[in-house]
N, C-alpha and C. Protein backbone atom coordinates (compact mmCIF):
# COMPACT_ATOMS: atom_id res chain seq x y z
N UNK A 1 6.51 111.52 -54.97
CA UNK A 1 5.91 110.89 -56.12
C UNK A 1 6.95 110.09 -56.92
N UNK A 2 8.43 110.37 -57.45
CA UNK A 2 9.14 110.18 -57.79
C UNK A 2 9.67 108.57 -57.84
N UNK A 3 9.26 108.24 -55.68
CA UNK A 3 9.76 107.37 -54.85
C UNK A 3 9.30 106.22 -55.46
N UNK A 4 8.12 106.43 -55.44
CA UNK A 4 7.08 105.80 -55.80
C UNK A 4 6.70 105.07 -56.89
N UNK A 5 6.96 106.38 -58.05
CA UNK A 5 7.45 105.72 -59.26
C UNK A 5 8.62 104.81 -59.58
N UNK A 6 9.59 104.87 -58.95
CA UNK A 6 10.85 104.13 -58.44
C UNK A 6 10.70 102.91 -58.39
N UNK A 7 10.28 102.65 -56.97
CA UNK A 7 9.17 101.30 -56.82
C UNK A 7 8.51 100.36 -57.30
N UNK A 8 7.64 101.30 -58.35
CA UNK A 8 6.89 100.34 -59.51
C UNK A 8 7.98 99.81 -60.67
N UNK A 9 8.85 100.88 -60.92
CA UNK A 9 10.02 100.40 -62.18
C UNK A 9 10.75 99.18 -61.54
N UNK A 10 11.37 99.28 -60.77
CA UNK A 10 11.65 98.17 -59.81
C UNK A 10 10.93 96.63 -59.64
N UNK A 11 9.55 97.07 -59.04
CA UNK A 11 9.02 96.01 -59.52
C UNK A 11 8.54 95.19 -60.72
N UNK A 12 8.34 96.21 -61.90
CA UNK A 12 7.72 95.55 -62.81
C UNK A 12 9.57 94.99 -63.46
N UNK A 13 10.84 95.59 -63.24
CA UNK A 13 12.08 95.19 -63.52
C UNK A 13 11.84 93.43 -63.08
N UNK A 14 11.93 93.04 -61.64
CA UNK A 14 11.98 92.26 -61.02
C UNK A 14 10.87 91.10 -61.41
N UNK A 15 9.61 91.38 -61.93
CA UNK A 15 8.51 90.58 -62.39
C UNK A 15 9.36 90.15 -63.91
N UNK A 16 9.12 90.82 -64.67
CA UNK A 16 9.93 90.78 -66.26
C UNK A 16 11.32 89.97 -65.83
N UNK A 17 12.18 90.04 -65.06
CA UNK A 17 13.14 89.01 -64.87
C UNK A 17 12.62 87.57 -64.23
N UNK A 18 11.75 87.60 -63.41
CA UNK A 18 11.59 86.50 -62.80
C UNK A 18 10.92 85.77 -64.00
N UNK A 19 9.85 86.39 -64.95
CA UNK A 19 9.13 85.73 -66.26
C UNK A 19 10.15 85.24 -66.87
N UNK A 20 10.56 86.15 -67.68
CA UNK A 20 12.22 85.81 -68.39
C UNK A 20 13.03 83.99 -67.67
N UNK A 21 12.93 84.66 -66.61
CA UNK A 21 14.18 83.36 -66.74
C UNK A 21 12.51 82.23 -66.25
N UNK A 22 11.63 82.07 -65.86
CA UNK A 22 10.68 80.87 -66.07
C UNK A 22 10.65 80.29 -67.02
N UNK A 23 10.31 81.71 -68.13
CA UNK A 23 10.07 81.06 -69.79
C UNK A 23 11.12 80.18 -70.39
N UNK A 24 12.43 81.16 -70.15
CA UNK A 24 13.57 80.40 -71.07
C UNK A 24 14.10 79.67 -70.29
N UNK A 25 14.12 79.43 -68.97
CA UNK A 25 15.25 78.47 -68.67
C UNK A 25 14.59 77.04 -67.78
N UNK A 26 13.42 77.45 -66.73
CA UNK A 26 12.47 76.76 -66.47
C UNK A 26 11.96 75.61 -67.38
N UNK A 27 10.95 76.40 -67.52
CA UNK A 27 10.08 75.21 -68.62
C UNK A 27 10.86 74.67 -69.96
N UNK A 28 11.81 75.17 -70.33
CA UNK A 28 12.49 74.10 -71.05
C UNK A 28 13.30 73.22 -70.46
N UNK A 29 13.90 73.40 -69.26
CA UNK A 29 14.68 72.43 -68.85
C UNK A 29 13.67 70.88 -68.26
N UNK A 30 12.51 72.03 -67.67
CA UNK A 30 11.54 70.60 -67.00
C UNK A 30 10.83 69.95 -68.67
N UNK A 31 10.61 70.36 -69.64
CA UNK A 31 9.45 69.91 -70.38
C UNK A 31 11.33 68.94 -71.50
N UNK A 32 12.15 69.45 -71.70
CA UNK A 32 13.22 68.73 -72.35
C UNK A 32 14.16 68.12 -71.77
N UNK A 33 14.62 68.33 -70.73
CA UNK A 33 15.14 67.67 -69.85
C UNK A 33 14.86 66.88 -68.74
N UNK A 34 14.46 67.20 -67.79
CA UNK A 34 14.06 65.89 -66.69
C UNK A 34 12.20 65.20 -67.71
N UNK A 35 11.83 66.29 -68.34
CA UNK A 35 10.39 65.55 -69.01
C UNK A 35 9.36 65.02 -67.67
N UNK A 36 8.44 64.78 -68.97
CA UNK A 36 6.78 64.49 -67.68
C UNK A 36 6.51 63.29 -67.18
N UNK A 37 7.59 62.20 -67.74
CA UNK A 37 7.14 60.94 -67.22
C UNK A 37 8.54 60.31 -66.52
N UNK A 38 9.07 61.04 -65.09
CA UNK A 38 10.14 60.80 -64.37
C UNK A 38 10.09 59.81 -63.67
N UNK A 39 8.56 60.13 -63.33
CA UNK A 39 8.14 58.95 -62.26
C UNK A 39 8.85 59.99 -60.85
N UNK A 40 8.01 58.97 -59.95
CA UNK A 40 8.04 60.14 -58.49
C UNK A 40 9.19 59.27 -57.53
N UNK A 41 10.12 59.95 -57.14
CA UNK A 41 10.97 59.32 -56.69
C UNK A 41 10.72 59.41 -54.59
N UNK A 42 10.89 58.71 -54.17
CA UNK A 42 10.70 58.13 -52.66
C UNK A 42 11.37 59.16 -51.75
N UNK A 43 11.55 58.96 -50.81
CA UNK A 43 12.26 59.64 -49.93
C UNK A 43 13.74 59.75 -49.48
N UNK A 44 13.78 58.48 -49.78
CA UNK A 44 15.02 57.79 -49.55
C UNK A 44 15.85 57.08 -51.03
N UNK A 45 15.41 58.08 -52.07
CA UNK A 45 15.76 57.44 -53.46
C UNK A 45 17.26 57.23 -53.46
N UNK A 46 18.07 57.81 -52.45
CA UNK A 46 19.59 57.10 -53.06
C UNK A 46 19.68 55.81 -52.36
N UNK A 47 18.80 54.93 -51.23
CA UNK A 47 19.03 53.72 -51.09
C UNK A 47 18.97 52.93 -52.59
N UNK A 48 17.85 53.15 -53.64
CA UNK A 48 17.63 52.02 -54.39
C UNK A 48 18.34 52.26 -55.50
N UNK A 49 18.68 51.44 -55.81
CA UNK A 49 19.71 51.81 -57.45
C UNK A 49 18.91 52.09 -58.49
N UNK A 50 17.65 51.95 -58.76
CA UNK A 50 17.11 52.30 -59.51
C UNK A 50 16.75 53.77 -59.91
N UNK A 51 16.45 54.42 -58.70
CA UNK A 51 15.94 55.78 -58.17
C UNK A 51 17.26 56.28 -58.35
N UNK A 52 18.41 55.75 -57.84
CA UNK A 52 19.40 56.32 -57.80
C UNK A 52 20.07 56.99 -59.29
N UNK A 53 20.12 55.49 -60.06
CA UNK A 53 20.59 55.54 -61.41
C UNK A 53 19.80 56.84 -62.34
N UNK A 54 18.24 56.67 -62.22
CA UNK A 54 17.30 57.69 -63.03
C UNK A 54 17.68 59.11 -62.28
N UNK A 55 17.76 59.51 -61.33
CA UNK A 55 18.44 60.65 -60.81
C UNK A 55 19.63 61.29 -61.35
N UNK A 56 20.80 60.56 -61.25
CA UNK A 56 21.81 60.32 -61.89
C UNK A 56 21.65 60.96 -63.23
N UNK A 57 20.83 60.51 -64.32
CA UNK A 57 20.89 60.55 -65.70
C UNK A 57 20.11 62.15 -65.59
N UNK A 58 19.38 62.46 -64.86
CA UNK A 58 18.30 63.56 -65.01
C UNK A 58 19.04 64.55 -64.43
N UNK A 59 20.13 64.35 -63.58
CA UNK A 59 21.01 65.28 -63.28
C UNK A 59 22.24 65.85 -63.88
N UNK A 60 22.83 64.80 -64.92
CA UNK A 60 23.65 65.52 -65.65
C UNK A 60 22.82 65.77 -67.14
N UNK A 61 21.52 65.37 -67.31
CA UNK A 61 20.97 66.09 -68.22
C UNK A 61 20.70 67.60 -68.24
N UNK A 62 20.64 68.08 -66.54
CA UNK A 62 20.30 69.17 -65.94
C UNK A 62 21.53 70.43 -65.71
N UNK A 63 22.37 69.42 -66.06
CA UNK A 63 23.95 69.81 -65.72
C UNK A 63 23.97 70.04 -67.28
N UNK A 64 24.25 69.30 -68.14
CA UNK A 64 24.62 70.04 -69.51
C UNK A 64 23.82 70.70 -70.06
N UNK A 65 22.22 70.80 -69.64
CA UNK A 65 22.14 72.01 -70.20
C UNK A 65 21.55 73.58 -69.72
N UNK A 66 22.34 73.67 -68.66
CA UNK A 66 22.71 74.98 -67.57
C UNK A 66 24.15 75.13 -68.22
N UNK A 67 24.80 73.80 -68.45
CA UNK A 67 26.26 74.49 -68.83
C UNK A 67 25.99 75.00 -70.41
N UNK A 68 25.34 74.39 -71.42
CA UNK A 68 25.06 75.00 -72.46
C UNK A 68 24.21 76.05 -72.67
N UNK A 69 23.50 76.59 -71.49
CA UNK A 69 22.91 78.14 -71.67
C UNK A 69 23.89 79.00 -71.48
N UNK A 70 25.00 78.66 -70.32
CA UNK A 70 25.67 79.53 -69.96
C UNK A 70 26.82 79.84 -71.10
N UNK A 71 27.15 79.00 -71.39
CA UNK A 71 27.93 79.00 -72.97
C UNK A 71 27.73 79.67 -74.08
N UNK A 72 25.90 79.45 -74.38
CA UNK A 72 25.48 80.08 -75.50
C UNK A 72 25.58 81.92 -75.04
N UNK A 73 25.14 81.60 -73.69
CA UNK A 73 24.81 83.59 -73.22
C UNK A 73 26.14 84.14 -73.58
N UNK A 74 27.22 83.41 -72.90
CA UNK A 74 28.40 83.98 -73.17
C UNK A 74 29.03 84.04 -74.70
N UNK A 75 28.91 83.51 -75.48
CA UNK A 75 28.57 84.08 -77.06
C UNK A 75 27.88 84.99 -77.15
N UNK A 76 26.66 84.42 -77.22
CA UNK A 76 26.34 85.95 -77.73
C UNK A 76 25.98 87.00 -77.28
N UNK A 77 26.57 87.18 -75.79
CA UNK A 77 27.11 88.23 -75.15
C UNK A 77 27.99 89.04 -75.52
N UNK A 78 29.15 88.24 -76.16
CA UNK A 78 29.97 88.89 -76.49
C UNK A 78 29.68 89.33 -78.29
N UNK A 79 29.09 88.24 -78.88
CA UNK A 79 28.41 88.98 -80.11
C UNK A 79 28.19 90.01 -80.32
N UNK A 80 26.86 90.43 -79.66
CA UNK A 80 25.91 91.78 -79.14
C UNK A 80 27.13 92.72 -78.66
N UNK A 81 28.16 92.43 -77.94
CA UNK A 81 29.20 93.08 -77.75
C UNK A 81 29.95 94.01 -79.13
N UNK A 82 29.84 92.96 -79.55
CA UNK A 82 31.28 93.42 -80.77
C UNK A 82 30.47 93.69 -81.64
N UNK A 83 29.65 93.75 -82.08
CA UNK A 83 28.13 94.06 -82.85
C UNK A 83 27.67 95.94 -82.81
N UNK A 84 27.27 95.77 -81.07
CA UNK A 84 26.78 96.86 -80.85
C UNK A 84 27.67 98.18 -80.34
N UNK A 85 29.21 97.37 -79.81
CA UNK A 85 30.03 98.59 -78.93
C UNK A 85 31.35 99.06 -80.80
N UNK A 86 30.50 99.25 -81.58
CA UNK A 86 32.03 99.68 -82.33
C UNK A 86 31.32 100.72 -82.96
């Protein structure tokens, strides 16, 4: 019975993380960063400079702000740290 119960903690662990990071890191990056009107890019979008260039911009938009979550976590990681461990 125990096993079992195991299992479910586990899973509902694994559901609650996979939500977690949809909510916060997902849908803000698509709805503030790359946004709803990208336009659909081809197959072959690094032939055209155009496709190329809008890629380009949507990728280091995507890039700074993965590097600014990871920045902020690590604050106030260590916040919650020095906060909660004294």
């Amino acid at each position: 019975m125990s096993h079992q119960k195991h299992s479910h903690d586990l899973l509902s662990t694994n559901l609650i993380s996979l939500s977690v990071f949809v909510v916060f890191l997902l849908v803000p990056a698509f709805l503030f960063v790359t946004g709803t009107n990208t336009g659909v890019y081809s197959r072959f979008w690094f032939f055209d400079p155009k496709q190329r260039a809008a890629y380009w911009v949507i990728s280091k938009r995507m890039f700074c702000w993965l590097l600014g979550a990871g920045v902020f976590g690590a604050i106030w990681s260590l916040i919650l740290w020095a906060a909660l461990g004294t």
